[in-house]
N, C-alpha and C. Protein backbone atom coordinates (compact mmCIF):
# COMPACT_ATOMS: atom_id res chain seq x y z
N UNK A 1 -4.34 6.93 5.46
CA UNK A 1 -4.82 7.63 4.30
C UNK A 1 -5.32 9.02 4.70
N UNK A 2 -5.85 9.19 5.76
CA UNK A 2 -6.29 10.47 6.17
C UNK A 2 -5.41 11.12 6.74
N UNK A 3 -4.18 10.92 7.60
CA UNK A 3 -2.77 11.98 7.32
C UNK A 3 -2.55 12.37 6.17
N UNK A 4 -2.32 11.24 5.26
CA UNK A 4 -2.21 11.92 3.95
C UNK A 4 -2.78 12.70 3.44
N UNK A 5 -4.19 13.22 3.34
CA UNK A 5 -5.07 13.50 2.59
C UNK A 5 -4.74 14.91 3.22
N UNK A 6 -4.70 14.95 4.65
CA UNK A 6 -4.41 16.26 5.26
C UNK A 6 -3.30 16.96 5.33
N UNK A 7 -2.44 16.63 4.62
CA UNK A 7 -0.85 16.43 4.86
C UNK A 7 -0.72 17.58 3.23
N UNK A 8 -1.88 17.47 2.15
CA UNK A 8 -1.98 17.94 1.10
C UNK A 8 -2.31 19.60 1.05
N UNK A 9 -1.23 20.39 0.54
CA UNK A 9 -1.18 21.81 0.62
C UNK A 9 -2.61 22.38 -0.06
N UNK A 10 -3.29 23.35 1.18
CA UNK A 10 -4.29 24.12 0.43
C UNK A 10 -4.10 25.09 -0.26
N UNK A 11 -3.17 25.65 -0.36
CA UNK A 11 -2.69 26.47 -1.33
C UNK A 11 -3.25 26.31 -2.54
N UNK A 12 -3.48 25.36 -2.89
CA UNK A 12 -3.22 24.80 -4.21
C UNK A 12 -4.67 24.74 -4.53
N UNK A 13 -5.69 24.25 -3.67
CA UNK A 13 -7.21 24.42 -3.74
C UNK A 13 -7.88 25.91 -3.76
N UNK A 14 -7.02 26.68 -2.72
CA UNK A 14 -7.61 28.32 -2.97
C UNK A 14 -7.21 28.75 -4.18
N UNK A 15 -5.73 28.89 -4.64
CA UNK A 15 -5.98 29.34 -6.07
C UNK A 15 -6.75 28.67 -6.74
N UNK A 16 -7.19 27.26 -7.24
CA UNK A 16 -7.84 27.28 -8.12
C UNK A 16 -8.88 27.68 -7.97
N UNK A 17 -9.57 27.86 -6.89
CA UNK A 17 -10.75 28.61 -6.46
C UNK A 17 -11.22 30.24 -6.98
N UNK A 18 -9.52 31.03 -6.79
CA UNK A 18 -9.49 32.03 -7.28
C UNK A 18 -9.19 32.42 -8.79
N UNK A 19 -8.99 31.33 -9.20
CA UNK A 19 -8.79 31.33 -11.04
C UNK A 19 -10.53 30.94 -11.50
N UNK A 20 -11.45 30.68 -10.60
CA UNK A 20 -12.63 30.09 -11.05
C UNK A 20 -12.94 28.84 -10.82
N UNK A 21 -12.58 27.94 -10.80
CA UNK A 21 -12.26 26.28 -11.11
C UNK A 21 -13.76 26.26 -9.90
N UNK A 22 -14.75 25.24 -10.18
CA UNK A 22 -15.38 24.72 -9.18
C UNK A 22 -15.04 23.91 -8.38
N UNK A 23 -15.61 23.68 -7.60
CA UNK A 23 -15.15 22.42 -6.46
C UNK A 23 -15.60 20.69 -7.10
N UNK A 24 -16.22 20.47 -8.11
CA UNK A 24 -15.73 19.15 -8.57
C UNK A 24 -14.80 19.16 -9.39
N UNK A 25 -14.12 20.48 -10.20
CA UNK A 25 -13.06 20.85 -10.97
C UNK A 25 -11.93 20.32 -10.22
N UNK A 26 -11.97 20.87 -8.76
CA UNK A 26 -10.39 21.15 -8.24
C UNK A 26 -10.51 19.57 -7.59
N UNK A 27 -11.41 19.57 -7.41
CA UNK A 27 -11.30 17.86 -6.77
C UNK A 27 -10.73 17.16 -7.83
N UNK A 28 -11.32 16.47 -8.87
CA UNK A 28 -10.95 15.67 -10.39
C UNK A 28 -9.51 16.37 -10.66
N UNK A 29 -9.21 17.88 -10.75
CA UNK A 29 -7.90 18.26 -11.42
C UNK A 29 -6.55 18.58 -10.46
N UNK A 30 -6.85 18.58 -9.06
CA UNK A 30 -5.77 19.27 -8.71
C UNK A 30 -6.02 17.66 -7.14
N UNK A 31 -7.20 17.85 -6.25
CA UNK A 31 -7.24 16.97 -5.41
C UNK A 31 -6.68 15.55 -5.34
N UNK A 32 -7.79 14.73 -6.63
CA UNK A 32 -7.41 13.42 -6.78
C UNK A 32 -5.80 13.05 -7.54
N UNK A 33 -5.42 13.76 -8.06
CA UNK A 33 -3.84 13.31 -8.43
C UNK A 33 -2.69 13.28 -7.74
N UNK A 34 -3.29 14.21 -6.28
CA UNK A 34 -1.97 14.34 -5.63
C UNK A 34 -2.69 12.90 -4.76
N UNK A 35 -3.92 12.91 -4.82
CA UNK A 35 -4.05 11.72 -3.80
C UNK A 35 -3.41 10.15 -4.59
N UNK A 36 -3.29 10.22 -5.34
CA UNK A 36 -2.76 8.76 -6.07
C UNK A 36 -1.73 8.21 -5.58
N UNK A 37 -0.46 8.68 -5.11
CA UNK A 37 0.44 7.97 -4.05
C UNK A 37 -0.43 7.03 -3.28
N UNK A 38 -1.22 7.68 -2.26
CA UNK A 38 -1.14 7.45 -1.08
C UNK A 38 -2.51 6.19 -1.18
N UNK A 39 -3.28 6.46 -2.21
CA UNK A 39 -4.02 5.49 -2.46
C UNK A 39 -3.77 3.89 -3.04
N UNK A 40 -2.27 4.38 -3.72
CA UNK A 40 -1.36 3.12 -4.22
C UNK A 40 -0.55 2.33 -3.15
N UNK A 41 -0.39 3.31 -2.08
CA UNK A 41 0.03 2.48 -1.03
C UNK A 41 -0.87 1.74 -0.31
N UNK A 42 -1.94 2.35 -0.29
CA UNK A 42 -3.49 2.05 0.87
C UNK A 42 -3.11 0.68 -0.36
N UNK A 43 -3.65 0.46 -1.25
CA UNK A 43 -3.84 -0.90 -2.35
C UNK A 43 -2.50 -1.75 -1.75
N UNK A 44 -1.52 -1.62 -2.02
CA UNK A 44 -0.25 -2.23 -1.87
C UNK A 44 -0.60 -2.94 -0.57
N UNK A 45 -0.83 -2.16 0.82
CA UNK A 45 -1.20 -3.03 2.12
C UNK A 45 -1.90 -3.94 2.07
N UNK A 46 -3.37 -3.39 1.84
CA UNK A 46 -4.14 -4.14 2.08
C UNK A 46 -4.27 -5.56 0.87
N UNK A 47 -3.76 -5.49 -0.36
CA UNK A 47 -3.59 -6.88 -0.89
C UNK A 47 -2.06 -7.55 -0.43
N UNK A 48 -1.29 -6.92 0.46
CA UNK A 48 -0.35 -7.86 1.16
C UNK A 48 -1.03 -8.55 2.58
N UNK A 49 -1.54 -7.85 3.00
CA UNK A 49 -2.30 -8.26 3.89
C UNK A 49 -3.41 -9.70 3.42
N UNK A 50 -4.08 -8.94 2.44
CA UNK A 50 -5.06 -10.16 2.15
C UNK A 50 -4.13 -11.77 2.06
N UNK A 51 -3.12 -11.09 0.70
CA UNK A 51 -2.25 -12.27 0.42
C UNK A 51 -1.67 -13.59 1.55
N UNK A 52 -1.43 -12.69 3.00
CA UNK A 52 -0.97 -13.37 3.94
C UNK A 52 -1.76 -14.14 4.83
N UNK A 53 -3.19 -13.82 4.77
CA UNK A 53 -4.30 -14.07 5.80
C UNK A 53 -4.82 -15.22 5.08
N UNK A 54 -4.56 -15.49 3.43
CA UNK A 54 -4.94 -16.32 2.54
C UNK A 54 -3.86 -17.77 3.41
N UNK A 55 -2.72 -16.96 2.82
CA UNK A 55 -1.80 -18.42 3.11
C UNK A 55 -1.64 -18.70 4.17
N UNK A 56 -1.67 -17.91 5.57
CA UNK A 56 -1.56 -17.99 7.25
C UNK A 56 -3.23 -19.80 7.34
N UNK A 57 -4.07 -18.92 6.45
CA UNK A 57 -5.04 -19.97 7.00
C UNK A 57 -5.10 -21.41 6.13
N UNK A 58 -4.13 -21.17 4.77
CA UNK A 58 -4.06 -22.33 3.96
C UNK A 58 -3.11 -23.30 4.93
N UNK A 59 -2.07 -22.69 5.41
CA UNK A 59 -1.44 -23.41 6.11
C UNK A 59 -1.84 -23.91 7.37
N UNK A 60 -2.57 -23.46 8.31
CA UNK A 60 -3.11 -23.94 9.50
C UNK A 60 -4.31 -25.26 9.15
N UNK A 61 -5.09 -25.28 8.18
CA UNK A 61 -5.60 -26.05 7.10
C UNK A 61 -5.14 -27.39 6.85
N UNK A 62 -3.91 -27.46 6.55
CA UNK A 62 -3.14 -28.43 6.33
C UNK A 62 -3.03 -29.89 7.39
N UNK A 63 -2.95 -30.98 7.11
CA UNK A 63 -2.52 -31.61 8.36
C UNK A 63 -1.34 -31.12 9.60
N UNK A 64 -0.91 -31.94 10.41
CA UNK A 64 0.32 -31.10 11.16
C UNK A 64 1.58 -32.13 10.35
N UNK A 65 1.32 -33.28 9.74
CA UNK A 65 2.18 -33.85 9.72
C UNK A 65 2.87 -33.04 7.86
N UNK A 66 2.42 -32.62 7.64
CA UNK A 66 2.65 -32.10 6.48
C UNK A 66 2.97 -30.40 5.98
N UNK A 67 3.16 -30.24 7.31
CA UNK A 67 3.60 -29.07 8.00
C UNK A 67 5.36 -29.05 7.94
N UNK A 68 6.08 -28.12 6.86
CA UNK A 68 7.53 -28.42 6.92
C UNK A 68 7.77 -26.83 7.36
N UNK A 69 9.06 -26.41 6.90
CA UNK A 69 10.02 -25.00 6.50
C UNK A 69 9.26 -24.24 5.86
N UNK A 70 8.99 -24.90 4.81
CA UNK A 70 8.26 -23.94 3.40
C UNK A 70 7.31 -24.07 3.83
N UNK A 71 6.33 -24.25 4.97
CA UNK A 71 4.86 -23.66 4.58
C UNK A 71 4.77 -22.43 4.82
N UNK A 72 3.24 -21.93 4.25
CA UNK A 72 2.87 -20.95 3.86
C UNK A 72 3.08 -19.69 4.79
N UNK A 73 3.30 -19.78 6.01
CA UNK A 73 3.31 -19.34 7.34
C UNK A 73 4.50 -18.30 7.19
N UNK A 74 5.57 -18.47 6.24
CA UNK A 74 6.41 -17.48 6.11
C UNK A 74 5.94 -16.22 5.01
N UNK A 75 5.57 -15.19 5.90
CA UNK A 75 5.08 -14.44 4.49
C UNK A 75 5.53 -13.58 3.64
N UNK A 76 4.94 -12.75 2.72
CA UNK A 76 5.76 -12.06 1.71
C UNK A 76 6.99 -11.41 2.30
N UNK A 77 6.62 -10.62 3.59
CA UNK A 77 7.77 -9.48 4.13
C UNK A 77 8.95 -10.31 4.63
N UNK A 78 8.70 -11.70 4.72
CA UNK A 78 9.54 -11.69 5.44
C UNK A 78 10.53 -12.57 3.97
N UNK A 79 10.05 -12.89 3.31
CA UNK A 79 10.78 -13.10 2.37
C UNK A 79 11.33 -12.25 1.36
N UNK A 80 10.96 -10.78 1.10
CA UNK A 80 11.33 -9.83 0.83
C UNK A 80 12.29 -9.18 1.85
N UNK A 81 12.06 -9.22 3.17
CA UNK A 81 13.77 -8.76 4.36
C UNK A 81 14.71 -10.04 3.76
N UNK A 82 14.52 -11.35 3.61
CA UNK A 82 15.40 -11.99 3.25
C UNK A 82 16.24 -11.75 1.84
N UNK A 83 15.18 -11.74 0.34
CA UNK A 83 15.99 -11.14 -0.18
C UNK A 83 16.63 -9.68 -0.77
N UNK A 84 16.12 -9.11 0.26
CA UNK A 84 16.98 -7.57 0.49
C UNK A 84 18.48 -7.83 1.28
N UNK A 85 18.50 -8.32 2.37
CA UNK A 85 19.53 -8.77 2.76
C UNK A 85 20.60 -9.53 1.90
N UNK A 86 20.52 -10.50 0.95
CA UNK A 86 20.97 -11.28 0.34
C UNK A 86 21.90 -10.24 -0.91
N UNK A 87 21.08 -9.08 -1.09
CA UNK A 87 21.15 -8.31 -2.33
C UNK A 87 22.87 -7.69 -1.75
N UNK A 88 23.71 -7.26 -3.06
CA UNK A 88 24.58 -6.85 -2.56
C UNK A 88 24.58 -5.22 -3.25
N UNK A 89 23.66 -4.70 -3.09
CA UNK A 89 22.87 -3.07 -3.53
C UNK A 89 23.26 -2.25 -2.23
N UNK A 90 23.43 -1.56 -2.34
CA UNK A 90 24.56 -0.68 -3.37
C UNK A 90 26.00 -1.11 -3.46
N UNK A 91 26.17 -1.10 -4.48
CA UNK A 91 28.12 -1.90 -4.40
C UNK A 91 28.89 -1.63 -3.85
């Protein structure tokens, strides 16, 4: 998140500086919108992450004898590489 944040052209903060705009102006109008990508991705990780640490420990949880293929242990990514692979995109 902080590449990103730095990665964001100042250009864009000095003019509004030089049109007047204050500094909670340019933050709220020009700062925080370009930051919204990168904050949607920061979200996206970290509830895949959570999601997996949920089911990694539901499954260790479990007896061993009740332990198959499908437990929980396979997680989102890797079932998303599976059906990406499967996909026949682009024709």
């Amino acid at each position: 998140m902080r590449q990103f944040m730095q990665s964001q052209p100042k250009a864009l903060e000095e003019a509004a500086l030089m049109d007047g705009a204050g500094y909670l102006k340019i933050f709220w109008r020009i700062s925080l919108p370009q930051l919204r990508p990168g904050a949607f991705g920061a979200r996206i990780i970290t509830f895949t992450q959570t999601w997996n640490y949920y089911f990694q420990a539901k499954g260790a949880a479990r007896p061993a004898e009740r332990h198959d293929l499908r437990s929980p242990w396979i997680s989102c990514a890797a079932i998303s590489a599976r059906a990406i692979s499967r996909s026949s995109w682009p024709p």
